[in-house]
C-alpha atoms as a PDB file:
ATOM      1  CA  UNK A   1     121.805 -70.742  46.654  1.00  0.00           C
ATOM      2  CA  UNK A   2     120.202 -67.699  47.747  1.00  0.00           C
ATOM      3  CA  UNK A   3     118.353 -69.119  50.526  1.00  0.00           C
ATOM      4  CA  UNK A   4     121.862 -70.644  51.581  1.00  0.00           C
ATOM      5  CA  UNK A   5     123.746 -67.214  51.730  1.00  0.00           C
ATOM      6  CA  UNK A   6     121.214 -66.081  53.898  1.00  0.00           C
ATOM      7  CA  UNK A   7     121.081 -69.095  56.423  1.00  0.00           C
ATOM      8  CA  UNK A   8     124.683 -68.439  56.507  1.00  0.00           C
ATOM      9  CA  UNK A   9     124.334 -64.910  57.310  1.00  0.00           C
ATOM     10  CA  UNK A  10     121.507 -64.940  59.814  1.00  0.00           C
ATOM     11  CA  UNK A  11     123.770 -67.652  61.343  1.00  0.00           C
ATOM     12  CA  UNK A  12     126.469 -65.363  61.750  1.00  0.00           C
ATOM     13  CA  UNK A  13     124.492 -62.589  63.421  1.00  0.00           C
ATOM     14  CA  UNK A  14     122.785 -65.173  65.837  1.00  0.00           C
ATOM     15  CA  UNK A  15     126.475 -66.135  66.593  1.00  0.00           C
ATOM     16  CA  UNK A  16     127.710 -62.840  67.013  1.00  0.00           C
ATOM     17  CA  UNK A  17     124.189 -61.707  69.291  1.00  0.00           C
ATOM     18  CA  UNK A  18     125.271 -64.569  71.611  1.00  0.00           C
ATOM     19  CA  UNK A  19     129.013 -63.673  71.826  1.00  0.00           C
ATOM     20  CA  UNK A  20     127.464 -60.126  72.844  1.00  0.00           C
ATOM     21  CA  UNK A  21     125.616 -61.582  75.481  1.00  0.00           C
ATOM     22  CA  UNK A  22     128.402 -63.247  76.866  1.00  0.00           C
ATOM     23  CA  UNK A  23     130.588 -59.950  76.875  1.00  0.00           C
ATOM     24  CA  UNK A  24     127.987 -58.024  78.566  1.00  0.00           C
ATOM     25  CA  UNK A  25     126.970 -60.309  81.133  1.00  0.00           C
ATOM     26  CA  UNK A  26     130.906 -61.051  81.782  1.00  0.00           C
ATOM     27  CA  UNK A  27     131.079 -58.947  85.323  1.00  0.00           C
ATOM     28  CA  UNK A  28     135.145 -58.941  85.025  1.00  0.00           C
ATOM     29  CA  UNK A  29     135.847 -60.927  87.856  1.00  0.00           C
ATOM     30  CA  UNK A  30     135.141 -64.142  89.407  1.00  0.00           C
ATOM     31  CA  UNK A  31     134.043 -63.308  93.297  1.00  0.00           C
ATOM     32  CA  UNK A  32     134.470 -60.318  95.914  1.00  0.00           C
ATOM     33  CA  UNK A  33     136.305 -60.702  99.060  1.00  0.00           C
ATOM     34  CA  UNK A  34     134.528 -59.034 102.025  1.00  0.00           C
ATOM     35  CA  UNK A  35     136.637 -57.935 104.953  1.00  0.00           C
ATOM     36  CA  UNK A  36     136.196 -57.042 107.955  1.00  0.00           C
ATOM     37  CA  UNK A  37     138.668 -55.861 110.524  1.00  0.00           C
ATOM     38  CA  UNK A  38     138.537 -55.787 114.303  1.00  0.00           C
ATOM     39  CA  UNK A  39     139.258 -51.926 115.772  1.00  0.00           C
ATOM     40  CA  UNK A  40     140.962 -53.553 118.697  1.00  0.00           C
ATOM     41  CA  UNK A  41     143.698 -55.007 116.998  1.00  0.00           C
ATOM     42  CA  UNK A  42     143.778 -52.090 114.211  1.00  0.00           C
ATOM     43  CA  UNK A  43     144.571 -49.987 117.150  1.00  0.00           C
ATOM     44  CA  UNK A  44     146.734 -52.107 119.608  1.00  0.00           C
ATOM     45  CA  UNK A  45     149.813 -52.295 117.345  1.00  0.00           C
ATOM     46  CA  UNK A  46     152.677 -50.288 117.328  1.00  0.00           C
ATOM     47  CA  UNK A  47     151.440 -48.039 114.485  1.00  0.00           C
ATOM     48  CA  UNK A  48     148.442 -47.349 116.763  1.00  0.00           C
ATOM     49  CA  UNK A  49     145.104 -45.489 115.129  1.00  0.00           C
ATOM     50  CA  UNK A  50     143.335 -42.592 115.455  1.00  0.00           C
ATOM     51  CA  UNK A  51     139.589 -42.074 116.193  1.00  0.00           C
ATOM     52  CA  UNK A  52     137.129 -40.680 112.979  1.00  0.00           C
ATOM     53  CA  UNK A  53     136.068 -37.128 113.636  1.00  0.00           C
ATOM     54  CA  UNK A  54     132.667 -38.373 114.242  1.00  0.00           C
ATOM     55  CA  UNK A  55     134.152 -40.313 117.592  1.00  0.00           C
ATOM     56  CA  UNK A  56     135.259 -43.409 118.566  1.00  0.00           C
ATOM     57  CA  UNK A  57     133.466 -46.524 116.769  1.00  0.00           C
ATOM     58  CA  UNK A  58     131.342 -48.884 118.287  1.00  0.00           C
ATOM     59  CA  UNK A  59     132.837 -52.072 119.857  1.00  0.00           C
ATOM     60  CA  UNK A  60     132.200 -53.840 116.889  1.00  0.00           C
ATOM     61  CA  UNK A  61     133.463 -55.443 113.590  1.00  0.00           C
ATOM     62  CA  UNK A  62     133.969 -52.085 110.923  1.00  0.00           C
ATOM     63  CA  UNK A  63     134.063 -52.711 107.257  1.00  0.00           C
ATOM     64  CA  UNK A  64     137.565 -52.554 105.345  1.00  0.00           C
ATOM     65  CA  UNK A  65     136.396 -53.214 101.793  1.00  0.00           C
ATOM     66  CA  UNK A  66     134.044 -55.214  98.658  1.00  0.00           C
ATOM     67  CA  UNK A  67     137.386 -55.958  96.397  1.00  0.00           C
ATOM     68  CA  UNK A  68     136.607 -57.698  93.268  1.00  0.00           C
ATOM     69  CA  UNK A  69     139.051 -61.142  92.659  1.00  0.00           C
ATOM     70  CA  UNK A  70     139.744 -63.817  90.595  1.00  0.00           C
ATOM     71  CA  UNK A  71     139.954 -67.321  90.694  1.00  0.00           C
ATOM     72  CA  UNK A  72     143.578 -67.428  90.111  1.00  0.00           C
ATOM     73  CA  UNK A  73     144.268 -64.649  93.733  1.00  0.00           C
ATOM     74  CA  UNK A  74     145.286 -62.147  91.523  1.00  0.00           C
ATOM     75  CA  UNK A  75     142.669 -58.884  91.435  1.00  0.00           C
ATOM     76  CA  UNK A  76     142.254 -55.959  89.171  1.00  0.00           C
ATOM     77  CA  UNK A  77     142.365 -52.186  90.522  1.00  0.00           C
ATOM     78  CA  UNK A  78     141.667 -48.682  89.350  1.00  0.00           C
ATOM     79  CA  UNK A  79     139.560 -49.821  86.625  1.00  0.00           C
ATOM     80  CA  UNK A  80     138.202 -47.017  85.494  1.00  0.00           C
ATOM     81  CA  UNK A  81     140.051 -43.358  86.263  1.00  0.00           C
ATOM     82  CA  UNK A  82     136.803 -41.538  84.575  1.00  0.00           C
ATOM     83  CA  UNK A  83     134.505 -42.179  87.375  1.00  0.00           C
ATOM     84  CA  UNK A  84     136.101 -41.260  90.491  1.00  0.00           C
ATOM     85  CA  UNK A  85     134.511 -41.627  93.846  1.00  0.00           C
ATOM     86  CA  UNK A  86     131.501 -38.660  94.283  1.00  0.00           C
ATOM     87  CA  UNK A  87     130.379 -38.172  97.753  1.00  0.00           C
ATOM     88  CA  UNK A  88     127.141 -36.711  96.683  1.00  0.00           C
ATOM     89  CA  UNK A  89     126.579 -40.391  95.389  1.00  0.00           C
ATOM     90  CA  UNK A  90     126.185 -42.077  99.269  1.00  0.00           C
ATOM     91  CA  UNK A  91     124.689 -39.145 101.006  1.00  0.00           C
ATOM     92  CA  UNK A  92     121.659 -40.952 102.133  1.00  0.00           C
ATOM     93  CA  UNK A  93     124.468 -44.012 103.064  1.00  0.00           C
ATOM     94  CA  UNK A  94     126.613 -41.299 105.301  1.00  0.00           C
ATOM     95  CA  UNK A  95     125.529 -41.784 108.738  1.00  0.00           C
ATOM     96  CA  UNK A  96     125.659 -46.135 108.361  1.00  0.00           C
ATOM     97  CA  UNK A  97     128.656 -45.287 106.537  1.00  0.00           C
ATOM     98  CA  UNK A  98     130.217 -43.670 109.390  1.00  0.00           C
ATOM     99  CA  UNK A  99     129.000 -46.485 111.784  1.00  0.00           C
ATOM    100  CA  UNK A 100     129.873 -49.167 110.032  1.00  0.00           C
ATOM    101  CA  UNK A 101     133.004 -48.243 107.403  1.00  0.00           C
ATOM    102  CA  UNK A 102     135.253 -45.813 109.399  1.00  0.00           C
ATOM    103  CA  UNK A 103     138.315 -45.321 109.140  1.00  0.00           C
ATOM    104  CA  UNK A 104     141.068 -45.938 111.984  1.00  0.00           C
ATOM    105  CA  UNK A 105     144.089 -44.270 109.977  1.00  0.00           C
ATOM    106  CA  UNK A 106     145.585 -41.401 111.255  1.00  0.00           C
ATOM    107  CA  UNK A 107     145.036 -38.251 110.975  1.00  0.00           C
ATOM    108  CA  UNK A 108     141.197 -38.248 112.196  1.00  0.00           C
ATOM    109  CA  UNK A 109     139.208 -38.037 109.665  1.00  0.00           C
ATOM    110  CA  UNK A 110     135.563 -38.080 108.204  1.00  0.00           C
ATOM    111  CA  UNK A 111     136.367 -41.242 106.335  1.00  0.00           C
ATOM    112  CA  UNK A 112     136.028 -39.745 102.613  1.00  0.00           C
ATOM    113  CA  UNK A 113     139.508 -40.194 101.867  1.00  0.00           C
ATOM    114  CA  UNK A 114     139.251 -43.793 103.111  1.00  0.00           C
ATOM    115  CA  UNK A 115     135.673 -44.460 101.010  1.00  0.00           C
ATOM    116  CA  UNK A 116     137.445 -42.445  98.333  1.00  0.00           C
ATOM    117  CA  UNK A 117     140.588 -44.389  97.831  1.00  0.00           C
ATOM    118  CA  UNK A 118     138.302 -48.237  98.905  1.00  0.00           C
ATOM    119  CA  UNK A 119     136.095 -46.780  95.360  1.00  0.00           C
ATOM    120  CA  UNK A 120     138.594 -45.663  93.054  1.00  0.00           C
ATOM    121  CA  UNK A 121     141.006 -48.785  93.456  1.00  0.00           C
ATOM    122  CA  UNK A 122     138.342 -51.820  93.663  1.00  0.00           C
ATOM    123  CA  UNK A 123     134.656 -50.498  93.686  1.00  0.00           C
ATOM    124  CA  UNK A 124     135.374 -49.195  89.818  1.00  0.00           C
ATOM    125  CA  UNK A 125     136.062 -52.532  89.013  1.00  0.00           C
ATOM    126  CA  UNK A 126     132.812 -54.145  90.079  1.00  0.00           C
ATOM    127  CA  UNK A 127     131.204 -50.897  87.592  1.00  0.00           C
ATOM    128  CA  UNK A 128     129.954 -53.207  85.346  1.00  0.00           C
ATOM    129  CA  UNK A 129     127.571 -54.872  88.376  1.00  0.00           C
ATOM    130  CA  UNK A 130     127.275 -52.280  90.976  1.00  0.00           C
ATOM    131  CA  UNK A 131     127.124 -48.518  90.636  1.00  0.00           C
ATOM    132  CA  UNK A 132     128.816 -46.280  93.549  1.00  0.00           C
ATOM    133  CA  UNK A 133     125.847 -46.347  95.597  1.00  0.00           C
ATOM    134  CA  UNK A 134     125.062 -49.404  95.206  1.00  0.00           C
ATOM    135  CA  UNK A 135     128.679 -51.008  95.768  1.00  0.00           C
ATOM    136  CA  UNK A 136     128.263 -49.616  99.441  1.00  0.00           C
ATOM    137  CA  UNK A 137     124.781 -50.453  99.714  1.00  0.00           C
ATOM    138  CA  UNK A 138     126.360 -53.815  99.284  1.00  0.00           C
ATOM    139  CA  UNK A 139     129.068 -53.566 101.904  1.00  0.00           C
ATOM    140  CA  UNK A 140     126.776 -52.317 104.423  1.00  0.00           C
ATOM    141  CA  UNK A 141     124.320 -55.237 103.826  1.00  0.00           C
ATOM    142  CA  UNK A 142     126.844 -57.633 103.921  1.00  0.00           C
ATOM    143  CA  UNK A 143     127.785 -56.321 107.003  1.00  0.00           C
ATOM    144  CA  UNK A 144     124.239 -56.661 108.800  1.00  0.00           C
ATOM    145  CA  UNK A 145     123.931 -59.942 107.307  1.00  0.00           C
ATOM    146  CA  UNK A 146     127.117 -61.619 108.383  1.00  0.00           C
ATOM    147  CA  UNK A 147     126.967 -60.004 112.138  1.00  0.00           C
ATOM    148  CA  UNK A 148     130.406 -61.955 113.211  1.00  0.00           C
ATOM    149  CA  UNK A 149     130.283 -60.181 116.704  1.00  0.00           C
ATOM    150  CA  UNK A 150     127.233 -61.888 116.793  1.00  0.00           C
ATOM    151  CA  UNK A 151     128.317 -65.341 115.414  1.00  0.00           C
ATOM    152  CA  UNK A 152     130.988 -64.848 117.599  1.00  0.00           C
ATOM    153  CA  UNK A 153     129.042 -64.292 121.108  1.00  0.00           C
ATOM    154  CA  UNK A 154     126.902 -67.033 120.121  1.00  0.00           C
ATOM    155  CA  UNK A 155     130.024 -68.996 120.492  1.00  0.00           C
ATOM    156  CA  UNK A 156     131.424 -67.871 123.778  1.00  0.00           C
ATOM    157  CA  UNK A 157     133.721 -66.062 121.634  1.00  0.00           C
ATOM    158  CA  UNK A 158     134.171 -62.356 123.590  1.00  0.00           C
ATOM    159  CA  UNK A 159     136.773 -59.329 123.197  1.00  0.00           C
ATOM    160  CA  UNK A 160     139.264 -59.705 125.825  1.00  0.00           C
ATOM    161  CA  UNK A 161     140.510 -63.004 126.152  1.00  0.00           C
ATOM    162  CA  UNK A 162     142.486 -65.561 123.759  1.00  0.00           C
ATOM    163  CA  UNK A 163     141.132 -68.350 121.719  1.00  0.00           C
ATOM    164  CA  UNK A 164     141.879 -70.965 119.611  1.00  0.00           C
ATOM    165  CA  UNK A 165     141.792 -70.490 115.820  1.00  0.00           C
ATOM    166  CA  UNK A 166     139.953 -73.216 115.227  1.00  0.00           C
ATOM    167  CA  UNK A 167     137.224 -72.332 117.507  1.00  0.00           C
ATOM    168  CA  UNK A 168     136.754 -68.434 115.830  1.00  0.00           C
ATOM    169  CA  UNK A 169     136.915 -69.900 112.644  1.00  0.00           C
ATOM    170  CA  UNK A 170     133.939 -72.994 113.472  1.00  0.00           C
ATOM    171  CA  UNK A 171     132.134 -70.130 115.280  1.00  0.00           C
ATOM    172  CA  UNK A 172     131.943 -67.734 112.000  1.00  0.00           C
ATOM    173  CA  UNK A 173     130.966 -70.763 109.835  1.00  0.00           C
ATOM    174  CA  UNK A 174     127.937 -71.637 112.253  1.00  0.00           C
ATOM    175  CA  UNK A 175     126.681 -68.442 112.417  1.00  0.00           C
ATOM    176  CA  UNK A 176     127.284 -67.021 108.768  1.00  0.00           C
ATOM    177  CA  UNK A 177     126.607 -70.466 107.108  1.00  0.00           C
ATOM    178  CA  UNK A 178     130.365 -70.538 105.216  1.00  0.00           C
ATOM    179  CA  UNK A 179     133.847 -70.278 105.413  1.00  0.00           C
ATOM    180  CA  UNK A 180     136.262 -67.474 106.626  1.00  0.00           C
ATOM    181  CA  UNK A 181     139.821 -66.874 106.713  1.00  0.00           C
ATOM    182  CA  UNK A 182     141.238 -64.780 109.204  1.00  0.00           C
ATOM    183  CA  UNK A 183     144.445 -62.497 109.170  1.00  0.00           C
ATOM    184  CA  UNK A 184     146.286 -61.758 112.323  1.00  0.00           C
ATOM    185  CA  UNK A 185     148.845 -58.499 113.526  1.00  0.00           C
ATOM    186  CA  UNK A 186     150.718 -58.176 116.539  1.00  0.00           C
ATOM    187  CA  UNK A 187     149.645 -56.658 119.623  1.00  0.00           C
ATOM    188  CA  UNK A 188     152.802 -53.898 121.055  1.00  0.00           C
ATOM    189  CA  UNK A 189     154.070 -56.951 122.830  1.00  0.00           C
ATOM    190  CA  UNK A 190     154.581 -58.995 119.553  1.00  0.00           C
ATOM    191  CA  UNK A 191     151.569 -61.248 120.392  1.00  0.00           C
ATOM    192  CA  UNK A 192     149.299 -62.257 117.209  1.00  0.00           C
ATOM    193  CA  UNK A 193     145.555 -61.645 117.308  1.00  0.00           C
ATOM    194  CA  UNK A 194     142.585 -61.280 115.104  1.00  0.00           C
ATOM    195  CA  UNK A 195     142.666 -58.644 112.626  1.00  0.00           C
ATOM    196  CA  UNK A 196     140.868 -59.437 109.872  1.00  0.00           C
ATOM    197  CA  UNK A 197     138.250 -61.862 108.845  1.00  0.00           C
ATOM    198  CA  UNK A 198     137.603 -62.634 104.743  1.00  0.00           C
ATOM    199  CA  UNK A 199     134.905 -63.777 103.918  1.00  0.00           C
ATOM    200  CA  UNK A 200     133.200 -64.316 100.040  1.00  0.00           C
ATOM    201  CA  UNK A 201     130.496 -63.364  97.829  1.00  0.00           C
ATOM    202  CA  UNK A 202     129.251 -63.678  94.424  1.00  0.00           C
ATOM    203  CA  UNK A 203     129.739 -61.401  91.649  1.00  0.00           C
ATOM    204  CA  UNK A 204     126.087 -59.486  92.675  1.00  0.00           C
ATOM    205  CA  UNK A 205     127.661 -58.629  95.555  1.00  0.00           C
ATOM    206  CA  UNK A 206     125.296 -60.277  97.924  1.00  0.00           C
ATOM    207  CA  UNK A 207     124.958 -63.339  98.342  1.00  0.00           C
ATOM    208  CA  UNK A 208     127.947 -65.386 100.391  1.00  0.00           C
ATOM    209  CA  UNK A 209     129.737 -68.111  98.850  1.00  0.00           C
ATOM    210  CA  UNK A 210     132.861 -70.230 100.094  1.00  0.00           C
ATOM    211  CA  UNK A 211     135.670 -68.864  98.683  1.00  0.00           C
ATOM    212  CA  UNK A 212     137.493 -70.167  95.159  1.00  0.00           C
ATOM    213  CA  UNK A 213     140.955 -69.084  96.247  1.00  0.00           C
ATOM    214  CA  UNK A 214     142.336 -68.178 100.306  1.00  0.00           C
ATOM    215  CA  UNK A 215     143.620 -65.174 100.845  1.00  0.00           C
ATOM    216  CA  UNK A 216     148.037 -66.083 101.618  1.00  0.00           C
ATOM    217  CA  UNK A 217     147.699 -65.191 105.359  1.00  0.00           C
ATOM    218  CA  UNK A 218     148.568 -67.588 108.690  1.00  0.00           C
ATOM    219  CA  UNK A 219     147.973 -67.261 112.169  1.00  0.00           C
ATOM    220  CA  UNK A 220     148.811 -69.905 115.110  1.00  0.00           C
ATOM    221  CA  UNK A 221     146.627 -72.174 116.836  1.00  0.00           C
ATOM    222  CA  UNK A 222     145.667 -69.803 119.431  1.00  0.00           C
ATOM    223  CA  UNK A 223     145.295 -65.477 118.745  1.00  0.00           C
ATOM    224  CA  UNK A 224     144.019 -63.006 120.797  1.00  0.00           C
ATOM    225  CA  UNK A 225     140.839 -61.307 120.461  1.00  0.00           C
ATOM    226  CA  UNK A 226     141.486 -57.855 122.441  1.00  0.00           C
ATOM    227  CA  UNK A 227     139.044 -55.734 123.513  1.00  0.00           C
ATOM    228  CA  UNK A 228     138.547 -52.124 122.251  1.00  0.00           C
END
């Protein structure tokens, strides 16, 4: 009888040990949604946008945010008030930060408001994965590694001119090696073009994966792609 009770109790703890491990290796949430947007279109719209305090960006694709998702399209946010974005935490990120995450939104800025508010609201929700440094670290790679200016050249694809959906949307998938969905705004003139491109990744924040869910956004068969 003894022996039983303690088969039943070393049972228990084995049980409860493996319930742990599932907890701990739960990251929260089911994917991350990448974006990118196109300066281009940020700033030819009728709300316009206003240069960083560093300067004006480079011609190319900036980063808008990591957001942690689930499979059903819902997301969490501001997951955890007690760590708030610390600058001191990306200072050896700042100048590819300022490259390749700047913010568009008027007033100028230096883009800590921006990295600030992209932190608080969806990087504290990936904690449990990726620390602050390394929840940028991630953005930036992601960045390099998807190069959709790139994927896009590589495709005839050029700011300036208008193409078919279908084509920008083949072209990203050749070159990146998955999916994308893209999100359009007007133009001053009411015209749609390409605003931002979503892509996905796994819950380690770095490797790309076609995405569980699309994001609820349409565009028509043919958007512009405007130069900036």
């Amino acid at each position: 009888m003894r022996n039983s009770k303690h088969t039943s109790v070393l049972i228990q703890l084995l049980a409860l040990q493996s319930l742990a491990a599932v907890v701990f290796c739960d990251p929260g949430f089911d994917f991350f949604y990448f974006v990118q947007d196109w300066p281009g279109s940020y700033c030819d719209s009728s709300e316009g946008c206003c240069y960083p305090t560093t300067g004006k960006p480079a011609s190319d694709f900036g980063i808008h945010g990591l957001w942690p998702n689930y499979n059903s399209g819902s997301y969490p946010s501001n997951c955890d008030p007690n760590n708030p974005f610390d600058p001191s935490q990306i200072q050896e990120l700042l100048s590819e930060m300022q490259a390749e995450w700047p913010s568009l939104s008027c007033p100028s800025s230096d883009g800590i408001k921006f990295w600030t508010h992209e932190w608080n609201k969806h990087g504290t929700c990936s904690e449990s994965v990726l620390d602050e440094h390394d929840y940028f670290a991630a953005g930036l790679a992601l960045k390099n590694q998807t190069n959709l200016l790139g994927a896009l050249a590589n495709a005839g694809i050029t700011p300036g001119n208008s193409y078919d959906l279908s084509a920008i949307t083949a072209a990203i998938q050749q070159g990146t090696g998955v999916g994308a969905y893209i999100q359009c705004n007007q133009d001053e003139n009411g015209n749609s073009q390409l605003y931002q491109v979503y892509m996905c990744v796994d819950t380690t924040g770095k490797n790309l994966i076609e995405c569980p869910v699309s994001p609820n956004y349409q565009c028509p068969s043919s958007i512009g792609f405007p130069s900036f």
